[in-house]
C-alpha atoms as a PDB file:
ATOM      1  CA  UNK A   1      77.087 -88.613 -22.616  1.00  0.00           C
ATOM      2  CA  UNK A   2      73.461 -87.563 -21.809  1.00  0.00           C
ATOM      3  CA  UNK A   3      73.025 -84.825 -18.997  1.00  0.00           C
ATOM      4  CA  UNK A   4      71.605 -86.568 -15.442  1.00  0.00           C
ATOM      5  CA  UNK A   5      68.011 -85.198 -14.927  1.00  0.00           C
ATOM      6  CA  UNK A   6      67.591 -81.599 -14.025  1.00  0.00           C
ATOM      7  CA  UNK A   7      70.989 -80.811 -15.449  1.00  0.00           C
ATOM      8  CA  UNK A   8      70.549 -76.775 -16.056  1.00  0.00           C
ATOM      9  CA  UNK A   9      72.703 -74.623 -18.190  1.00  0.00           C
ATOM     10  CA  UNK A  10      73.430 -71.067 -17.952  1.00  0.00           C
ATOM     11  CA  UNK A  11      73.505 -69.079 -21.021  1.00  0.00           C
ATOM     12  CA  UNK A  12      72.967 -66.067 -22.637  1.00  0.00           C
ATOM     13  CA  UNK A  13      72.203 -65.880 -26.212  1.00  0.00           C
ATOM     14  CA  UNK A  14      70.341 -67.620 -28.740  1.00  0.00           C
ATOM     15  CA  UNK A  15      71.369 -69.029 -32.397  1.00  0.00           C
ATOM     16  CA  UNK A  16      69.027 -71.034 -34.667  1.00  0.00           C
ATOM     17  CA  UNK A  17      69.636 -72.668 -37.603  1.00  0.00           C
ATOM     18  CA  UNK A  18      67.069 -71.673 -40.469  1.00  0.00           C
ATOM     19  CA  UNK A  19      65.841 -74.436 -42.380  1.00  0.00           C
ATOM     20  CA  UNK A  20      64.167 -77.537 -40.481  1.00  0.00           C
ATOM     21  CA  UNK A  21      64.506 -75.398 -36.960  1.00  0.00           C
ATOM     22  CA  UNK A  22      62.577 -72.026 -37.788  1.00  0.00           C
ATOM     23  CA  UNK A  23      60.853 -72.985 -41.443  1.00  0.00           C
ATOM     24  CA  UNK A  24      59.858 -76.657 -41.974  1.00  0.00           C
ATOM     25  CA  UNK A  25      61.622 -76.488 -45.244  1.00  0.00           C
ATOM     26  CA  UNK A  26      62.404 -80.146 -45.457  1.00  0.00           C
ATOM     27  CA  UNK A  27      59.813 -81.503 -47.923  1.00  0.00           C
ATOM     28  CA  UNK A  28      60.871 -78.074 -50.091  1.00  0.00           C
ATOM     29  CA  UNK A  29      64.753 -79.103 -50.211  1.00  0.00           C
ATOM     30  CA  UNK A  30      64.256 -82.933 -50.975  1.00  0.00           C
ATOM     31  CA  UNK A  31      62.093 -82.646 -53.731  1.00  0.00           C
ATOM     32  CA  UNK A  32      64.466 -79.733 -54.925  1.00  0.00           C
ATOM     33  CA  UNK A  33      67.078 -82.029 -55.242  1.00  0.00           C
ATOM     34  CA  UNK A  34      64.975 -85.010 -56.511  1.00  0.00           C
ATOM     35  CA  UNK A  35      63.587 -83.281 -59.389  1.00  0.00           C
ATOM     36  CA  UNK A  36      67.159 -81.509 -60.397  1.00  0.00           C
ATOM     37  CA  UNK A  37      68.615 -84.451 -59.874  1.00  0.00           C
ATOM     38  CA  UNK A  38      66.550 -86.474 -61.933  1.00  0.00           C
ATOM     39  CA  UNK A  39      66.840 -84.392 -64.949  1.00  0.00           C
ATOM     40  CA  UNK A  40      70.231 -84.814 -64.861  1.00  0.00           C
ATOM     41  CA  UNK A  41      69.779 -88.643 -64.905  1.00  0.00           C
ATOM     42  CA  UNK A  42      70.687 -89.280 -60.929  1.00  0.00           C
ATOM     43  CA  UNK A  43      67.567 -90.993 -58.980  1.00  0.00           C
ATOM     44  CA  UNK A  44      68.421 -90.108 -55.077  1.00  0.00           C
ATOM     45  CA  UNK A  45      67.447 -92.511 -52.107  1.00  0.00           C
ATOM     46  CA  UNK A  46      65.992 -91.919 -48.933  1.00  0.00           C
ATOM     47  CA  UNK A  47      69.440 -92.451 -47.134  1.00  0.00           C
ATOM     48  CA  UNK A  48      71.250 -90.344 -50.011  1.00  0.00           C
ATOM     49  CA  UNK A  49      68.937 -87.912 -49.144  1.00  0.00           C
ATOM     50  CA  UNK A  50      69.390 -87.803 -45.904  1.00  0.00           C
ATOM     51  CA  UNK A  51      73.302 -88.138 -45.927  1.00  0.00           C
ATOM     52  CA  UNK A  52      74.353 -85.776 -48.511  1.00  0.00           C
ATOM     53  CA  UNK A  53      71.469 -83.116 -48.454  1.00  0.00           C
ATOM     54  CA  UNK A  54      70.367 -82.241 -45.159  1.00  0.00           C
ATOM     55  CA  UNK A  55      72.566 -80.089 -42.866  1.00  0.00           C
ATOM     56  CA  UNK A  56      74.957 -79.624 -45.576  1.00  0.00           C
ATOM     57  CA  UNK A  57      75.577 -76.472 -48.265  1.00  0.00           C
ATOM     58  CA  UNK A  58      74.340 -76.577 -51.470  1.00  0.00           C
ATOM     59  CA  UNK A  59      78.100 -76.828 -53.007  1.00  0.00           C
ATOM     60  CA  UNK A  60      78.814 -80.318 -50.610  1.00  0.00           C
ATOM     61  CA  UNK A  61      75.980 -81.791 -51.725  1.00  0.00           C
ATOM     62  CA  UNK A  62      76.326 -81.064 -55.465  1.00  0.00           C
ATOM     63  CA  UNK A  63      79.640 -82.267 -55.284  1.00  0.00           C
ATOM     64  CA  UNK A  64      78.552 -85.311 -53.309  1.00  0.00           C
ATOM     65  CA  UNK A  65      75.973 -86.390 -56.154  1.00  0.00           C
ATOM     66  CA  UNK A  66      77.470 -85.603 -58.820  1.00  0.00           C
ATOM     67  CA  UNK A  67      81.252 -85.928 -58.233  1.00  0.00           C
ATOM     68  CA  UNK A  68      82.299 -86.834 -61.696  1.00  0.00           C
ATOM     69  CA  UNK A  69      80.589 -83.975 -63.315  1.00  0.00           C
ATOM     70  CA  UNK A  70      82.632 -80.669 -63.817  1.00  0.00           C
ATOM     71  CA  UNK A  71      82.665 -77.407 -61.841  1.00  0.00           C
ATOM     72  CA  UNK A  72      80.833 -75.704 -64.502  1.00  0.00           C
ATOM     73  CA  UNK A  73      77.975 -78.476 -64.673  1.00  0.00           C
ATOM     74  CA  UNK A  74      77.683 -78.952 -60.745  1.00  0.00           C
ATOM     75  CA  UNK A  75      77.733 -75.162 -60.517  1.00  0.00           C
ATOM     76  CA  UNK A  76      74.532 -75.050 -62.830  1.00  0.00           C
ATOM     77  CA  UNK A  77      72.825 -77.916 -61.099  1.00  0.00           C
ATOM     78  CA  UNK A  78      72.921 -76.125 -58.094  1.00  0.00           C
ATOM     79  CA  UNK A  79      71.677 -73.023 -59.160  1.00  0.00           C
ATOM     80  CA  UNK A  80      68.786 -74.813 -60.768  1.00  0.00           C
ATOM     81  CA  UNK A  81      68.121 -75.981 -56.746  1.00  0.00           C
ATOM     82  CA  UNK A  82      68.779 -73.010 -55.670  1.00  0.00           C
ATOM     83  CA  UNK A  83      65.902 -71.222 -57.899  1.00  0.00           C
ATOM     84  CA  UNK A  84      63.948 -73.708 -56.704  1.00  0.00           C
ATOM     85  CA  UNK A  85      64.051 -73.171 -52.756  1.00  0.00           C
ATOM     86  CA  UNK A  86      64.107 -69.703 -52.945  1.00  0.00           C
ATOM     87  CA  UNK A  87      61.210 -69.150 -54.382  1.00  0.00           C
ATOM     88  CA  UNK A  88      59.086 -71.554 -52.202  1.00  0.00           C
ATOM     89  CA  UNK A  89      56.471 -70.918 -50.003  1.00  0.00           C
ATOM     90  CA  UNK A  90      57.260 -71.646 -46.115  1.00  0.00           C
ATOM     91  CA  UNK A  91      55.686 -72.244 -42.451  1.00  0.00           C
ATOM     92  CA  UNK A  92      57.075 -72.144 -39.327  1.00  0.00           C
ATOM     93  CA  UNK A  93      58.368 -75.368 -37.482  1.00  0.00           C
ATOM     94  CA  UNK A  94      55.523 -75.258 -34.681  1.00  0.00           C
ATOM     95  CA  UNK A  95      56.427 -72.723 -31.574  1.00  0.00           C
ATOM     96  CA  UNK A  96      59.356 -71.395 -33.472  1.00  0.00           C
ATOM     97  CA  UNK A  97      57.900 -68.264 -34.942  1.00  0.00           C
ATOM     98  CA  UNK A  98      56.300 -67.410 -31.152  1.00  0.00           C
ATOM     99  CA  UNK A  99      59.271 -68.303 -29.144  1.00  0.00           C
ATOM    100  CA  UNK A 100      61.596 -65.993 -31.455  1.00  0.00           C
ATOM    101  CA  UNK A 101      59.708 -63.159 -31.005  1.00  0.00           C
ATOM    102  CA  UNK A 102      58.916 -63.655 -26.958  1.00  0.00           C
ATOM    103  CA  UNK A 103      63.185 -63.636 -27.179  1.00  0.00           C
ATOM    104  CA  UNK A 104      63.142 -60.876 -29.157  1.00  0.00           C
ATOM    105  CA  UNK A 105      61.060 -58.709 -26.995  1.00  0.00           C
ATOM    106  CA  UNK A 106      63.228 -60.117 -23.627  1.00  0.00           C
ATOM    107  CA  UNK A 107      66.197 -58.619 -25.002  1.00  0.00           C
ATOM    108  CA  UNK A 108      68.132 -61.755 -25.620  1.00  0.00           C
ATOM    109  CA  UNK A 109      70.289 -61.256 -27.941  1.00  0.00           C
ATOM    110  CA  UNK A 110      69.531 -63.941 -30.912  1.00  0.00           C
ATOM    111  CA  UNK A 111      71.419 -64.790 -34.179  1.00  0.00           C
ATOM    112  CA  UNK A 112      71.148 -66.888 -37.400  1.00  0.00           C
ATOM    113  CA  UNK A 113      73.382 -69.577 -38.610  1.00  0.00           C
ATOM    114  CA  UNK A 114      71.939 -71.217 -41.595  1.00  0.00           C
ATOM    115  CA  UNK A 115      73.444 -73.019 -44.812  1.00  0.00           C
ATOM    116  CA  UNK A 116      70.924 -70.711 -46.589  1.00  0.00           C
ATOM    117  CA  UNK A 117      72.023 -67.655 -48.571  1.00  0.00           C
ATOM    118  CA  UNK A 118      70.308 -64.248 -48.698  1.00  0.00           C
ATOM    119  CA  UNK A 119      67.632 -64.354 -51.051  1.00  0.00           C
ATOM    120  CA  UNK A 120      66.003 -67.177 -49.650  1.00  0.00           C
ATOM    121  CA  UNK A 121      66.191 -66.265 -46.018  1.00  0.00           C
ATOM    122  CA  UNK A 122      64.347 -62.814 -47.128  1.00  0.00           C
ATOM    123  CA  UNK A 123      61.761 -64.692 -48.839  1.00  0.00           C
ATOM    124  CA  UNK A 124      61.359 -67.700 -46.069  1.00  0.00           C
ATOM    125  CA  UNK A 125      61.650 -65.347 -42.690  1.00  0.00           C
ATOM    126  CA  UNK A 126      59.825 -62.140 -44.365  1.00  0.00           C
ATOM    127  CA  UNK A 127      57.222 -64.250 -45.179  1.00  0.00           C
ATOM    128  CA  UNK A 128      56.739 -65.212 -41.425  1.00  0.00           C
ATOM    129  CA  UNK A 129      57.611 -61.694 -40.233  1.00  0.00           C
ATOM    130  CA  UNK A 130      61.185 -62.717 -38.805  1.00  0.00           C
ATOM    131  CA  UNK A 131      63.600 -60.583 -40.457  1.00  0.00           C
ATOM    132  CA  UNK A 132      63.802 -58.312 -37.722  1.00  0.00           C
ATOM    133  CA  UNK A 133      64.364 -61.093 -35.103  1.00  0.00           C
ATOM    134  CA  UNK A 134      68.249 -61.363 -36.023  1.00  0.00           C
ATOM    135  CA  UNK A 135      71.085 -59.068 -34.583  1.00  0.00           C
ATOM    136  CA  UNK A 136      73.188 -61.245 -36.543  1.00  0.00           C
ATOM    137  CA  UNK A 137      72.828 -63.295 -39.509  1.00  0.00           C
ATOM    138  CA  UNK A 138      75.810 -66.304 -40.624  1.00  0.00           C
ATOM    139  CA  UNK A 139      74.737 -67.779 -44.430  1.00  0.00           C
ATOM    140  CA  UNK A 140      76.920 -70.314 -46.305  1.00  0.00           C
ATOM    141  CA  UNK A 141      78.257 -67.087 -48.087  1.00  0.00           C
ATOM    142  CA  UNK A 142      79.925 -65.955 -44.849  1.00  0.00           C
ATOM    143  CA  UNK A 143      82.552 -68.270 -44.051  1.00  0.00           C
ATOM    144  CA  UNK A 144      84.679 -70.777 -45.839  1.00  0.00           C
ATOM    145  CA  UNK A 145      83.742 -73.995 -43.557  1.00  0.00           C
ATOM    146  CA  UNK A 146      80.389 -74.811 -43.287  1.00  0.00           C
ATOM    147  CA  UNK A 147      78.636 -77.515 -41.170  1.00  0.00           C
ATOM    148  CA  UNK A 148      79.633 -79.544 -39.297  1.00  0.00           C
ATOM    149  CA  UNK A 149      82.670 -77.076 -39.109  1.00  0.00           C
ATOM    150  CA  UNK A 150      82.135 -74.746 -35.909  1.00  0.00           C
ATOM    151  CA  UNK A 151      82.806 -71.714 -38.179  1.00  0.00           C
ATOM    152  CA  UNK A 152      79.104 -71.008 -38.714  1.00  0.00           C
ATOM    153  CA  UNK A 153      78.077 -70.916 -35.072  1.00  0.00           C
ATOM    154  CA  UNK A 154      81.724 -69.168 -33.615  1.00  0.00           C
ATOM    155  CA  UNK A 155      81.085 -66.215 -36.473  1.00  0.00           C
ATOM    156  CA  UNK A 156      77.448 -65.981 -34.913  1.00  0.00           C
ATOM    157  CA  UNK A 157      78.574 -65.740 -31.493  1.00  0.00           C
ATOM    158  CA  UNK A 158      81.718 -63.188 -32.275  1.00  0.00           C
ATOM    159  CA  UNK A 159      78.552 -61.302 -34.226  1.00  0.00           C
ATOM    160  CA  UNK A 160      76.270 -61.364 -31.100  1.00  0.00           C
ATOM    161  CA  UNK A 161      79.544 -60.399 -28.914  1.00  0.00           C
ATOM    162  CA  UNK A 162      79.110 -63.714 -26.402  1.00  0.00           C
ATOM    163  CA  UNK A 163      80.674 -66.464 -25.784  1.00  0.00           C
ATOM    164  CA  UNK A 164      79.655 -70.171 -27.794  1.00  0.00           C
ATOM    165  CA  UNK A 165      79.884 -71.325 -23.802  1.00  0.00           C
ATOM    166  CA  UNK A 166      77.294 -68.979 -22.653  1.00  0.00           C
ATOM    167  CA  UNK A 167      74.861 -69.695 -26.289  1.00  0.00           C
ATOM    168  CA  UNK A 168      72.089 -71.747 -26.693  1.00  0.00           C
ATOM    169  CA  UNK A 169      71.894 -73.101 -29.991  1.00  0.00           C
ATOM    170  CA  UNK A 170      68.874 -74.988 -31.769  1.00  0.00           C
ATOM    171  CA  UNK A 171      70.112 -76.986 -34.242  1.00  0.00           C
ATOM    172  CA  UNK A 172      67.742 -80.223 -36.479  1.00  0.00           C
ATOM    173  CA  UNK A 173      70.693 -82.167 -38.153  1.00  0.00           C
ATOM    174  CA  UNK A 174      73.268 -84.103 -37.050  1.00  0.00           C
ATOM    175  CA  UNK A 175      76.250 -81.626 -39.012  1.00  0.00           C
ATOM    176  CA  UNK A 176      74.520 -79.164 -37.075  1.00  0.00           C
ATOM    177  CA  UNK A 177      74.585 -80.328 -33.980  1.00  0.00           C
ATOM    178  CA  UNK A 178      78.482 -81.152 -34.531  1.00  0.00           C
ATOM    179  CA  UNK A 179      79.059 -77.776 -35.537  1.00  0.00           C
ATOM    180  CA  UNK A 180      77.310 -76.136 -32.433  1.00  0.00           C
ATOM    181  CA  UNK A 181      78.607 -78.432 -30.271  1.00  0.00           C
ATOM    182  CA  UNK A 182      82.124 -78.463 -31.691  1.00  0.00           C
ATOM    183  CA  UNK A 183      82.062 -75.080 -31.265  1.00  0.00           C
ATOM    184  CA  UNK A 184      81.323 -75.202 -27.773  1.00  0.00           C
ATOM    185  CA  UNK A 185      77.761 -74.152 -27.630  1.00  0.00           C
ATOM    186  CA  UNK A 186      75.052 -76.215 -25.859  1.00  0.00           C
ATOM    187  CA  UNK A 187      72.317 -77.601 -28.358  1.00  0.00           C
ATOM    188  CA  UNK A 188      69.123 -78.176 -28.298  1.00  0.00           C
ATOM    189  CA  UNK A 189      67.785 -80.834 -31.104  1.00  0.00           C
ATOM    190  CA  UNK A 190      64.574 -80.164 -33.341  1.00  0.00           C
ATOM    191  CA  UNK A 191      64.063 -83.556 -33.939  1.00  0.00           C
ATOM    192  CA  UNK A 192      64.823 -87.360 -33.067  1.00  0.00           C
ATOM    193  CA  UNK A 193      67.419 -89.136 -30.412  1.00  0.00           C
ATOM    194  CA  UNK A 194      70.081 -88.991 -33.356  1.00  0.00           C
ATOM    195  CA  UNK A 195      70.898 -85.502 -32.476  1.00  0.00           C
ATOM    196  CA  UNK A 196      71.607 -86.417 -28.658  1.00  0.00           C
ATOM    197  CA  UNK A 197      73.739 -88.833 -30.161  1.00  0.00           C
ATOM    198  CA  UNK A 198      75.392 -86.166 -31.912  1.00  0.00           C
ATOM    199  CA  UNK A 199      75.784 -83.904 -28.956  1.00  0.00           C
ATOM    200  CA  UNK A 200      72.771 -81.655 -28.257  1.00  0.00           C
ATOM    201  CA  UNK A 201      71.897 -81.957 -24.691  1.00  0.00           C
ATOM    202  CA  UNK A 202      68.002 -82.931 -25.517  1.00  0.00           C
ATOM    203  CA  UNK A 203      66.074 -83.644 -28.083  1.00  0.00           C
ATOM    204  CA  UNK A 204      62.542 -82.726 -28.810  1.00  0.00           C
ATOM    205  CA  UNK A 205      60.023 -82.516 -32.273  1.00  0.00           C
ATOM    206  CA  UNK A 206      59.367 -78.781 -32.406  1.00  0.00           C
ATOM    207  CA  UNK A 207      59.256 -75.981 -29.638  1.00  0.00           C
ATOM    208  CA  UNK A 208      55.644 -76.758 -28.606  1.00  0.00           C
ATOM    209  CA  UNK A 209      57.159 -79.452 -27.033  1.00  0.00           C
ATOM    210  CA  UNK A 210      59.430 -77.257 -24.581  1.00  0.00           C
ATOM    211  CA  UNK A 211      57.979 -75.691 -21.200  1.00  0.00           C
ATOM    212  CA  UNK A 212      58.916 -72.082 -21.582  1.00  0.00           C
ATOM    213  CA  UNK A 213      58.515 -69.752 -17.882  1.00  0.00           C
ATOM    214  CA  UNK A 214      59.489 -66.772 -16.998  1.00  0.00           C
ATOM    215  CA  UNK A 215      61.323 -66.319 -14.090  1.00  0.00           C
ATOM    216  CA  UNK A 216      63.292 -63.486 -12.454  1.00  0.00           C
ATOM    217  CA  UNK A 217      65.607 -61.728 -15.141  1.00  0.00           C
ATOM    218  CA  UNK A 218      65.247 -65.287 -16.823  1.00  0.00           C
ATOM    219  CA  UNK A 219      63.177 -66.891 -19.249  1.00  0.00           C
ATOM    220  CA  UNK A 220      63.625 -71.049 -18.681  1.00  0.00           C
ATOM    221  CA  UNK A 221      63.319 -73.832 -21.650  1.00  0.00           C
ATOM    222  CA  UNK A 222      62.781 -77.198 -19.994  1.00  0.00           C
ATOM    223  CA  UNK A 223      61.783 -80.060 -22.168  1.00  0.00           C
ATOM    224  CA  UNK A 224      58.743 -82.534 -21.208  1.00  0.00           C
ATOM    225  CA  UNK A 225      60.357 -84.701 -18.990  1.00  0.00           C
ATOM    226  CA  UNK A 226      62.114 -82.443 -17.152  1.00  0.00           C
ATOM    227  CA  UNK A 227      65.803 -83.606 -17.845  1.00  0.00           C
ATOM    228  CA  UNK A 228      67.049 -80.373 -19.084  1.00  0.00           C
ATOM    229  CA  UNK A 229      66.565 -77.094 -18.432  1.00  0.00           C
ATOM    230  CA  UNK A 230      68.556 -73.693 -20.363  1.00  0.00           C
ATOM    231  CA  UNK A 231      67.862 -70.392 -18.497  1.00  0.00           C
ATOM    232  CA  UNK A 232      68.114 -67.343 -20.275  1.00  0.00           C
ATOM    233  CA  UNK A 233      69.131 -64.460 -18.968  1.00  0.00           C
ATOM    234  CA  UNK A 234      67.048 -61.279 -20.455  1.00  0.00           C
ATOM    235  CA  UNK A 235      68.785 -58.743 -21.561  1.00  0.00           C
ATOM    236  CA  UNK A 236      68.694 -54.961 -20.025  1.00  0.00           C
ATOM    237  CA  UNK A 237      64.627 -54.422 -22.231  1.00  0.00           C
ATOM    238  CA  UNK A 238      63.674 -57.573 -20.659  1.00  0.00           C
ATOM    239  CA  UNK A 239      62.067 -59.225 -17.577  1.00  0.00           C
END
């Protein structure tokens, strides 16, 4: 059910996922996992593409394309991915780079929950002079469940010490959005209306697109039509 207009949530933290939210890694990942695949002799559609790669880990996908191969064999088609993505240059998603550093700086607390691993968050977010943005970071090496479990975003928040309830969470794919949401978060889509669908709260294509103000002890996210608005509230170096 979509919020009535000028719904506003209360919350206290901030958790983004990595890839498609902070770095617009998407053209990087599908052609990853066109090119492996098609040296393995597997040609993958638009909609295969879209099911089995994005918002998932490496190891659901693999096992999603190639399910009659064995452990070994899907184990060394990932890493050949893998090698791949972390080693690829990376830009921002528009806004994202600015608005994680004007949290930063307010004192609100703000985590990582990504279905990346290690080296190529160093390589993606040092590149764009995030590293330091984190007090917590969740990879797909952290917990057993990944998207759309909730595990991902309920280790972030026990990280960050706050409640999923009182988190703002920006998520870009539908697993995502289920695992935020799932775990009790409110959402915020980087993307189309299928993450609405999904759960997020509102929808829109990339943080330029959200009116940010600052307010007493608050900084305010309201999207362009005024439906939804998430206040923050700064922590005890902000405001």
């Amino acid at each position: 059910m979509q919020p009535q207009a000028g719904t506003r949530y209360e919350v206290e933290a901030v958790v983004f996922d990595m890839d498609g939210v902070l770095i617009d890694s998407r053209p990087v990942i599908e052609e990853a996992w066109r090119s492996v695949a098609r040296r393995h002799g597997r040609a993958l559609t638009d909609p295969e593409i879209e099911e089995y790669v994005h918002g998932r880990t490496g190891d659901q996908t693999v096992r999603l394309i190639f399910p009659d191969h064995s452990d070994t064999d899907r184990e060394a088609i990932w890493a050949e991915v893998d090698t791949v993505e972390e080693e690829a240059p990376y830009h921002a998603v528009p806004g994202a780079d600015g608005l994680a550093d004007r949290l930063r700086h307010a004192g609100v607390p703000i985590g990582l929950a990504t279905s990346s691993w290690t080296r190529k968050i160093d390589n993606a977010l040092g590149g764009l002079g995030l590293l330091d943005v984190f007090r917590v970071r969740v990879t797909r090496d952290d917990v057993e469940r990944g998207k759309p479990h909730p595990d991902p975003y309920l280790a972030a928040c026990r990280g960050l010490g706050i409640r999923p309830q009182r988190t703002l969470v920006f998520e870009d794919s539908v697993s995502g959005v289920r695992s935020a949401v799932t775990a009790g978060a409110v959402c915020v889509g980087i993307g189309g209306p299928a993450l609405v669908e999904a759960g997020a709260v509102v929808a829109v294509p990339d943080f330029t697109a959200l009116v940010v103000a600052d307010g007493r002890g608050t900084i305010t996210l309201t999207d362009p039509d005024g439906r939804v608005t998430v206040a923050l509230a700064l922590g005890p170096d902000g405001g």
